[in-house]
C-alpha atoms as a PDB file:
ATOM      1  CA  UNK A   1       0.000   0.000   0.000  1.00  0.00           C
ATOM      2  CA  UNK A   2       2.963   2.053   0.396  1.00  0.00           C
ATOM      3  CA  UNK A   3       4.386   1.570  -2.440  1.00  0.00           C
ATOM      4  CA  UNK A   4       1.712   2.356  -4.348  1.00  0.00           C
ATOM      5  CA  UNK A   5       1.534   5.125  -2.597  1.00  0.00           C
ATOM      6  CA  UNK A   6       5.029   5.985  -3.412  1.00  0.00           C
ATOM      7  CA  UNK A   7       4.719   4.699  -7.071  1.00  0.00           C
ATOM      8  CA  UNK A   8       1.447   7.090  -7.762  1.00  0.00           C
ATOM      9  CA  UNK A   9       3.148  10.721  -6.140  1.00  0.00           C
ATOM     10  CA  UNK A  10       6.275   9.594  -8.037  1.00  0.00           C
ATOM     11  CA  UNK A  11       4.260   9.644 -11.503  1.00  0.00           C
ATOM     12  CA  UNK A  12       2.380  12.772 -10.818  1.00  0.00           C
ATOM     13  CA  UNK A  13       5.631  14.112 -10.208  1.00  0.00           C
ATOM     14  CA  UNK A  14       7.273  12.352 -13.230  1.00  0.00           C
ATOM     15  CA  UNK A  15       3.872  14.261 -14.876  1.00  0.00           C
ATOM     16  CA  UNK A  16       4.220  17.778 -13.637  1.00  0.00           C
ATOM     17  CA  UNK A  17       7.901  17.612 -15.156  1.00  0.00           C
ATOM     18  CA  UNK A  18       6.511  17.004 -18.544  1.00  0.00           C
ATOM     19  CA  UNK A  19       3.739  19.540 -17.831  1.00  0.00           C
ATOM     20  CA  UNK A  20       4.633  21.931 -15.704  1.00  0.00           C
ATOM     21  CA  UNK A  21       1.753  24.522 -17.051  1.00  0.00           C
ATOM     22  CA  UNK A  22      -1.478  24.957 -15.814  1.00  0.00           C
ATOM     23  CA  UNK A  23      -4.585  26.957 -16.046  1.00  0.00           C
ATOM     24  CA  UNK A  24      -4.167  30.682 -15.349  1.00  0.00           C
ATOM     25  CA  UNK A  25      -0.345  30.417 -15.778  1.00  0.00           C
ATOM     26  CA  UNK A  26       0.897  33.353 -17.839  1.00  0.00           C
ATOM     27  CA  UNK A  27       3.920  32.431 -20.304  1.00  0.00           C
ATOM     28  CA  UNK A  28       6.186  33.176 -22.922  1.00  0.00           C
ATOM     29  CA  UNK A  29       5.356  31.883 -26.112  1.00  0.00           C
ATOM     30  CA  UNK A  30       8.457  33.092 -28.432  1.00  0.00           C
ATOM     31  CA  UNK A  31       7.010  34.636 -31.293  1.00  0.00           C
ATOM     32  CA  UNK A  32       4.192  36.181 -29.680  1.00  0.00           C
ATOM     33  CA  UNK A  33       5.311  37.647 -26.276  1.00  0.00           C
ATOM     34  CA  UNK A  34       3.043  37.632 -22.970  1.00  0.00           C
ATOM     35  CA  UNK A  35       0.086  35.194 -23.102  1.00  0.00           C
ATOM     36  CA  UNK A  36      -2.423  33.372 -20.289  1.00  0.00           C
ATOM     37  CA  UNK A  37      -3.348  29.771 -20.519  1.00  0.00           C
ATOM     38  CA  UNK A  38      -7.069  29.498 -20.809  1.00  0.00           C
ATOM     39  CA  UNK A  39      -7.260  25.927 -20.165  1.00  0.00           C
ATOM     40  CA  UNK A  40      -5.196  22.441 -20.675  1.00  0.00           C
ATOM     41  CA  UNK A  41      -7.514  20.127 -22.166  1.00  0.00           C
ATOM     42  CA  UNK A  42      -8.108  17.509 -25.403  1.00  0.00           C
ATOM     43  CA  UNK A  43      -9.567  18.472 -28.298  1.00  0.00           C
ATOM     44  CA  UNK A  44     -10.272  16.737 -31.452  1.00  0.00           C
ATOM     45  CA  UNK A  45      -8.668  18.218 -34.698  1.00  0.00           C
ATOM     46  CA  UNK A  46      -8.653  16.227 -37.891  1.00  0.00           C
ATOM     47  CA  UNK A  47     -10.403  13.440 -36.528  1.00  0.00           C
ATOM     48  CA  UNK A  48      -7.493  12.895 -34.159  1.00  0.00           C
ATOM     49  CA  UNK A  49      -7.506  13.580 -30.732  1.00  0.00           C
ATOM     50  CA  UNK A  50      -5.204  16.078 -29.575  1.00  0.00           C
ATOM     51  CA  UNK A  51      -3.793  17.281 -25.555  1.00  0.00           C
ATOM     52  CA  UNK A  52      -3.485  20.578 -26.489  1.00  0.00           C
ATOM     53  CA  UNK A  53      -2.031  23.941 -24.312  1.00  0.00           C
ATOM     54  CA  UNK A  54      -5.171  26.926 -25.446  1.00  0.00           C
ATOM     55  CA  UNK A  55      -3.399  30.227 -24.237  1.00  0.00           C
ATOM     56  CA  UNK A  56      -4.915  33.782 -25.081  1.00  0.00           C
ATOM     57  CA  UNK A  57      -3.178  37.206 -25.863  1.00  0.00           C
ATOM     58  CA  UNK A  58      -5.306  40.011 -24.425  1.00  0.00           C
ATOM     59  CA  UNK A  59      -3.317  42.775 -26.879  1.00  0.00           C
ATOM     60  CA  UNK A  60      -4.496  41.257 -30.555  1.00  0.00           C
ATOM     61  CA  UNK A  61      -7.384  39.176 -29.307  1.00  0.00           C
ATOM     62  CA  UNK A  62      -5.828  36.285 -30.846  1.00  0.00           C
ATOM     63  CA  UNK A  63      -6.023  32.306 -28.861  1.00  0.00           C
ATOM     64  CA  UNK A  64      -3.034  29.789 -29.885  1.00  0.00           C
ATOM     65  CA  UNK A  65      -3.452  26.398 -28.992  1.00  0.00           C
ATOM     66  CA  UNK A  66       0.086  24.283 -28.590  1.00  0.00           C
ATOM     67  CA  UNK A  67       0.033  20.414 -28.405  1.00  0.00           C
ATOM     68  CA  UNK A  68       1.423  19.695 -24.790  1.00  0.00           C
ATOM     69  CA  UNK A  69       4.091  17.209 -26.335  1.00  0.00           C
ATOM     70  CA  UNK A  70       5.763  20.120 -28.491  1.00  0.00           C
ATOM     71  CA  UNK A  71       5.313  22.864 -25.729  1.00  0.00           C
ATOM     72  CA  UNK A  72       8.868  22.661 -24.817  1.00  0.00           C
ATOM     73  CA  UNK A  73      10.402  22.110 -28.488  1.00  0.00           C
ATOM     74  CA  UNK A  74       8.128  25.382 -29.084  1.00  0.00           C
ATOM     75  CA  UNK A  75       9.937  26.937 -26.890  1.00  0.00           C
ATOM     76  CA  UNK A  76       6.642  27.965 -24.292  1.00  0.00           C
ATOM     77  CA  UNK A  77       7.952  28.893 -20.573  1.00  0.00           C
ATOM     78  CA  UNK A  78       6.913  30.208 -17.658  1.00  0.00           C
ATOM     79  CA  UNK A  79       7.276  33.872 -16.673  1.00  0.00           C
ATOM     80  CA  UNK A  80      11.260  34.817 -15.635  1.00  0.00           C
ATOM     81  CA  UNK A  81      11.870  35.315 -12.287  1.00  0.00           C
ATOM     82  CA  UNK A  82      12.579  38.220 -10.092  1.00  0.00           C
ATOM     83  CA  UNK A  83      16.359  37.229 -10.160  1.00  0.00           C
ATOM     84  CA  UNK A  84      16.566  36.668 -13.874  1.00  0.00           C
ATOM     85  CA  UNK A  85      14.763  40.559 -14.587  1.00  0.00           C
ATOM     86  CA  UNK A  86      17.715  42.043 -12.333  1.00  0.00           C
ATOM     87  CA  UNK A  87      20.410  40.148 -14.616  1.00  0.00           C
ATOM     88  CA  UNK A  88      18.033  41.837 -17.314  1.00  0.00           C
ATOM     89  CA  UNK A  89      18.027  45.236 -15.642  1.00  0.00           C
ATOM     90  CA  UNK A  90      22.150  44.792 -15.872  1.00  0.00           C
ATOM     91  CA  UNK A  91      22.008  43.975 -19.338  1.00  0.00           C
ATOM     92  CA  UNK A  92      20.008  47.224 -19.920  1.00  0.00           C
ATOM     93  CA  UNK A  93      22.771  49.395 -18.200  1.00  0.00           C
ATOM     94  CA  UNK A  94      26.081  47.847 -20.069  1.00  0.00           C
ATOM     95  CA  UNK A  95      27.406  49.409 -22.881  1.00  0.00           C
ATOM     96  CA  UNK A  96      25.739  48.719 -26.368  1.00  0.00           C
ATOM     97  CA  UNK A  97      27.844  46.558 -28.506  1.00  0.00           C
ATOM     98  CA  UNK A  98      28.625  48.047 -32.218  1.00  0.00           C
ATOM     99  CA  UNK A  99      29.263  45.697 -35.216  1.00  0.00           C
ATOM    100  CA  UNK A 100      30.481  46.650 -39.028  1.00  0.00           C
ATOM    101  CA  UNK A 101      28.236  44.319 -40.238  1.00  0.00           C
ATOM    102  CA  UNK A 102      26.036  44.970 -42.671  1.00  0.00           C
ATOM    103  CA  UNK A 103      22.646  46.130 -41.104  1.00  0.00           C
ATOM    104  CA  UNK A 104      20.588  44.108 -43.624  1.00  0.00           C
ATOM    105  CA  UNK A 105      22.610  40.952 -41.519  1.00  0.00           C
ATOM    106  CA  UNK A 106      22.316  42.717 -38.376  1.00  0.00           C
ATOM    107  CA  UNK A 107      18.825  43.302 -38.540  1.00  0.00           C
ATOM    108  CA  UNK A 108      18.539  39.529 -39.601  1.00  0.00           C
ATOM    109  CA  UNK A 109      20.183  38.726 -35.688  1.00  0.00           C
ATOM    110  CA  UNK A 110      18.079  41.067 -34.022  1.00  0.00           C
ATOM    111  CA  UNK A 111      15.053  39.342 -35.140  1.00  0.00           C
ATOM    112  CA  UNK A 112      15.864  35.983 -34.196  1.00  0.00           C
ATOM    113  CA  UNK A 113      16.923  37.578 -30.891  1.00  0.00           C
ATOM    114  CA  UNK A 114      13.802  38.997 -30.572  1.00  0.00           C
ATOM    115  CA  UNK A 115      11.770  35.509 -31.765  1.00  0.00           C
ATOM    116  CA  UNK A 116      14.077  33.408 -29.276  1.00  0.00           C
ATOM    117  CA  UNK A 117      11.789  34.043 -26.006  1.00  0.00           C
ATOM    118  CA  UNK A 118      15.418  34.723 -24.205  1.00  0.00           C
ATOM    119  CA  UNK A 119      14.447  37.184 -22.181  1.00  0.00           C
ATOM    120  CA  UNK A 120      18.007  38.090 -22.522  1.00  0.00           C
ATOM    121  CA  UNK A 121      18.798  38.212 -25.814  1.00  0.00           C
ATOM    122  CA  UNK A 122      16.054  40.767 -26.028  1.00  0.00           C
ATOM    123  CA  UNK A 123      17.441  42.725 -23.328  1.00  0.00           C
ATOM    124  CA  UNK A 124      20.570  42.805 -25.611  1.00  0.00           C
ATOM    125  CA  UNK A 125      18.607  44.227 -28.733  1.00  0.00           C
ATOM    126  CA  UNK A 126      17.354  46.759 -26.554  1.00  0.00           C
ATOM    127  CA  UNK A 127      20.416  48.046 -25.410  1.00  0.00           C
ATOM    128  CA  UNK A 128      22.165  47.882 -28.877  1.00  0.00           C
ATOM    129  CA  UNK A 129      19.395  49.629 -30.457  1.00  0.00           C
ATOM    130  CA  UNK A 130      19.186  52.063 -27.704  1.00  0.00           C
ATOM    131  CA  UNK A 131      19.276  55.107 -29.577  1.00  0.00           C
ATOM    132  CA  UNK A 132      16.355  54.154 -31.637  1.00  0.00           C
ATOM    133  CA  UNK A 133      14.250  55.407 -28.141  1.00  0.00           C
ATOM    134  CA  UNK A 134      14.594  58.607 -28.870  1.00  0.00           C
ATOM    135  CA  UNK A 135      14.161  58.290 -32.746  1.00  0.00           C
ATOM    136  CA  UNK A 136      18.037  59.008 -33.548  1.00  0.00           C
ATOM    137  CA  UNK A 137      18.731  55.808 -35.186  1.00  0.00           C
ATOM    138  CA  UNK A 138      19.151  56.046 -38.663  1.00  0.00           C
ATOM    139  CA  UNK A 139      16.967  53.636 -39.720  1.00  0.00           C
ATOM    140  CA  UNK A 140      13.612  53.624 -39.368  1.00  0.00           C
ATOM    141  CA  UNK A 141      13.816  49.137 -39.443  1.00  0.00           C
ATOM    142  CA  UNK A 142      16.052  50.343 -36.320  1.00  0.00           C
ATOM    143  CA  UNK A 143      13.146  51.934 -34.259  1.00  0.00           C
ATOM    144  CA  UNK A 144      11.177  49.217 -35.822  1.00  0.00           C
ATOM    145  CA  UNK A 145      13.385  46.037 -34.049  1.00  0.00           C
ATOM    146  CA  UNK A 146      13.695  48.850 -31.058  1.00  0.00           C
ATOM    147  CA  UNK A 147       9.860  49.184 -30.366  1.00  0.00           C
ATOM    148  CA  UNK A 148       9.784  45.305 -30.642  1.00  0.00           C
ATOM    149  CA  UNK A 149      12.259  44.179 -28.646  1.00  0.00           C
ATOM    150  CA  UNK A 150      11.453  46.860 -25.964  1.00  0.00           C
ATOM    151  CA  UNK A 151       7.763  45.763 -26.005  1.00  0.00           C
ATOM    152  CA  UNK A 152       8.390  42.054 -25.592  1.00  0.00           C
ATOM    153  CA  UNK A 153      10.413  42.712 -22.646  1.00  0.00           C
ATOM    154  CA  UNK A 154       8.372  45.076 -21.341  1.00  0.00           C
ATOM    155  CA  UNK A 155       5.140  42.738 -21.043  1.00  0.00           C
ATOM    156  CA  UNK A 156       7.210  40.238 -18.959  1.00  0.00           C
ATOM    157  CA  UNK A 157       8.630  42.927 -17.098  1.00  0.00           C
ATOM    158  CA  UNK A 158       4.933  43.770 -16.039  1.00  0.00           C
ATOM    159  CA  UNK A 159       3.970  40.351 -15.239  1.00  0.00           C
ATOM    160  CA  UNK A 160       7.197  40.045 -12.988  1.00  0.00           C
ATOM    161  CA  UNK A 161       7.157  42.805 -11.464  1.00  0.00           C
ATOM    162  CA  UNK A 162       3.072  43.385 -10.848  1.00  0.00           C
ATOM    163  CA  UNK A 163       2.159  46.540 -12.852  1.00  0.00           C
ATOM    164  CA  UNK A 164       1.171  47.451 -16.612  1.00  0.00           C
ATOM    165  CA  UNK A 165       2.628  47.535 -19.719  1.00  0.00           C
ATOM    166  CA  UNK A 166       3.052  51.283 -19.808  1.00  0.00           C
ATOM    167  CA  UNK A 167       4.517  51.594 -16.653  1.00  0.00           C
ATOM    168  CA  UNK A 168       7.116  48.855 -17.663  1.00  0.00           C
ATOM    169  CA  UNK A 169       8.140  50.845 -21.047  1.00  0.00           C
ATOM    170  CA  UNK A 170       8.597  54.017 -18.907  1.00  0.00           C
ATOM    171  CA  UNK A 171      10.858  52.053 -16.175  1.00  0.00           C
ATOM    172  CA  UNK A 172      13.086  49.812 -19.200  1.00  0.00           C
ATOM    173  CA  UNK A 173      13.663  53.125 -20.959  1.00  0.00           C
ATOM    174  CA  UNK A 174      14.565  55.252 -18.474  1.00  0.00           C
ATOM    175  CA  UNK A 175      16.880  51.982 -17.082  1.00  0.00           C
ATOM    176  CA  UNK A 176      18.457  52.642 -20.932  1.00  0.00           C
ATOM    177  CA  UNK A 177      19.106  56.381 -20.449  1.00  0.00           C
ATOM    178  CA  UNK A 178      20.981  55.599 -17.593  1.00  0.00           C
ATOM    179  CA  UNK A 179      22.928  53.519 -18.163  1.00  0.00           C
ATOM    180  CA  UNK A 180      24.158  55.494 -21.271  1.00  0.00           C
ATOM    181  CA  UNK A 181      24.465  58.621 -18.800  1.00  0.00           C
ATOM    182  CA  UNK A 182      26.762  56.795 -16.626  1.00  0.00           C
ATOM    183  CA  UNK A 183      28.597  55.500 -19.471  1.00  0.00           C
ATOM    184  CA  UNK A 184      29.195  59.329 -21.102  1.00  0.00           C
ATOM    185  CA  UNK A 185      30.072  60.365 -17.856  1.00  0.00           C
ATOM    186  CA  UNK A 186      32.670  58.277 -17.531  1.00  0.00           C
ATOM    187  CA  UNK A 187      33.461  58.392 -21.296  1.00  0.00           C
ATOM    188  CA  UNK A 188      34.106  62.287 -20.160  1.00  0.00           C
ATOM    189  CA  UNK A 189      36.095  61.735 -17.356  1.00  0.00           C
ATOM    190  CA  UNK A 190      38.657  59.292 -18.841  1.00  0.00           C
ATOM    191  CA  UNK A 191      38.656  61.779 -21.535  1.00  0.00           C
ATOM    192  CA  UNK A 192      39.659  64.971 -19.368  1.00  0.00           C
ATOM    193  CA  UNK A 193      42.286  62.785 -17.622  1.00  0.00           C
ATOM    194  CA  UNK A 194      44.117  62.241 -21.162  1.00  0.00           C
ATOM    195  CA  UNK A 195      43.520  65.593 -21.949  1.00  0.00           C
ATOM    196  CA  UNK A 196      44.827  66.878 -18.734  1.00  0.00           C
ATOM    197  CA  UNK A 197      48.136  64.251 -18.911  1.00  0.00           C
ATOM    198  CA  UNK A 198      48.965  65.844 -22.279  1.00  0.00           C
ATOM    199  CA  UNK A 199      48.475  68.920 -21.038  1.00  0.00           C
ATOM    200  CA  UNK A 200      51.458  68.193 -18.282  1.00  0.00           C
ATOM    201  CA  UNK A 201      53.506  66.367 -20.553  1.00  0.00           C
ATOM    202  CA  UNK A 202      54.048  69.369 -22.814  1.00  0.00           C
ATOM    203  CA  UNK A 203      54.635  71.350 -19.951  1.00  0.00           C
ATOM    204  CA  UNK A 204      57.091  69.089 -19.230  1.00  0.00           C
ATOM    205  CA  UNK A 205      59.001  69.155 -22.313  1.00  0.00           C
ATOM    206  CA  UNK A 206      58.522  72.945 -22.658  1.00  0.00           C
ATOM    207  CA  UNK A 207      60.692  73.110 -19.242  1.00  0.00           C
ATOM    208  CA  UNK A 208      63.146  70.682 -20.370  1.00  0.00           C
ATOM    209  CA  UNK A 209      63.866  72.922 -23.573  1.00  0.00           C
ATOM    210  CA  UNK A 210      64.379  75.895 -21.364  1.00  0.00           C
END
């Protein structure tokens, strides 16, 4: 009786690792952001009988139903956690990287970034494309791949952190903005202390003439 016991909260448990979703969970579904799972349930498509995952995104209305078997090769998760969004919040505040690539290539990565569902990665087009925030990129596919990336992030932002959409934008920007404030600040500084070595170094050789 034990053992059966044993055996039965060892399959549920074997289970919830297969399926760890449930009703009311909100997720990440890569190509579509923020969702809610409506309900877990089987359904019969093409005369075939089908465990399928129905999860609904308030913003375009639209319902997406994923087969429970391919949820993971889909690339569905759970919300990040609190610790993961500060590693995020870092990633904001770091210095973008610039490439010579060709933008048509670059543009190409950024997209795929943005499709991953790595919260991440998207973090990362967000800071590289920082400038497109305040509509001084040069591109207007750059503000494009900016507004994206920053909106994807910003609706699991919300859900992490409790509050809307909006408010996330407005925090995720101005977490941009200062990060590149520190960085010009120091940029500045390192700056006046060549400037102010040089400076002393022809003094230097100005005295050693006389």
């Amino acid at each position: 009786m034990v053992s059966a016991a044993f055996g039965a909260t060892a399959a549920r448990e074997t289970l919830s690792d297969i399926d760890p979703f449930r009703a009311g969970d909100y997720v990440v579904y890569p190509t579509h952001g923020v969702g809610r799972i409506d309900k877990i349930g089987t359904e019969e498509i093409g005369g075939h009988s089908l465990e399928l995952i129905a999860i609904s995104f308030e913003e375009n209305k639209m319902t997406l139903r994923v087969p429970v078997a391919q949820a993971k090769a889909t690339g569905l998760r759970k919300l990040a956690t609190p610790e993961a969004m500060a590693q995020v919040m870092t990633i904001l505040a770091g210095r973008p990287r610039t490439s010579r690539m060709m933008w048509a290539k670059r543009a190409q990565e950024f997209q795929a970034k943005i499709n991953s569902g790595d919260l991440k990665a998207v973090a990362e087009v967000c800071r590289d494309l920082q400038s497109a925030a305040n509509g001084s990129a040069p591109s207007y596919s750059q503000r494009n791949l900016f507004e994206l990336a920053i909106d994807r992030l910003a609706g699991e932002f919300a859900g992490v952190v409790g509050t809307d959409k909006a408010d996330a934008i407005v925090k995720l920007t101005q977490k941009l903005t200062d990060g590149r404030t520190a960085d010009t600040a120091k940029a500045d500084k390192a700056r006046a202390a060549e400037e102010e070595k040089s400076a002393e170094d022809a003094v230097s050789l100005t005295a050693a003439d006389v």
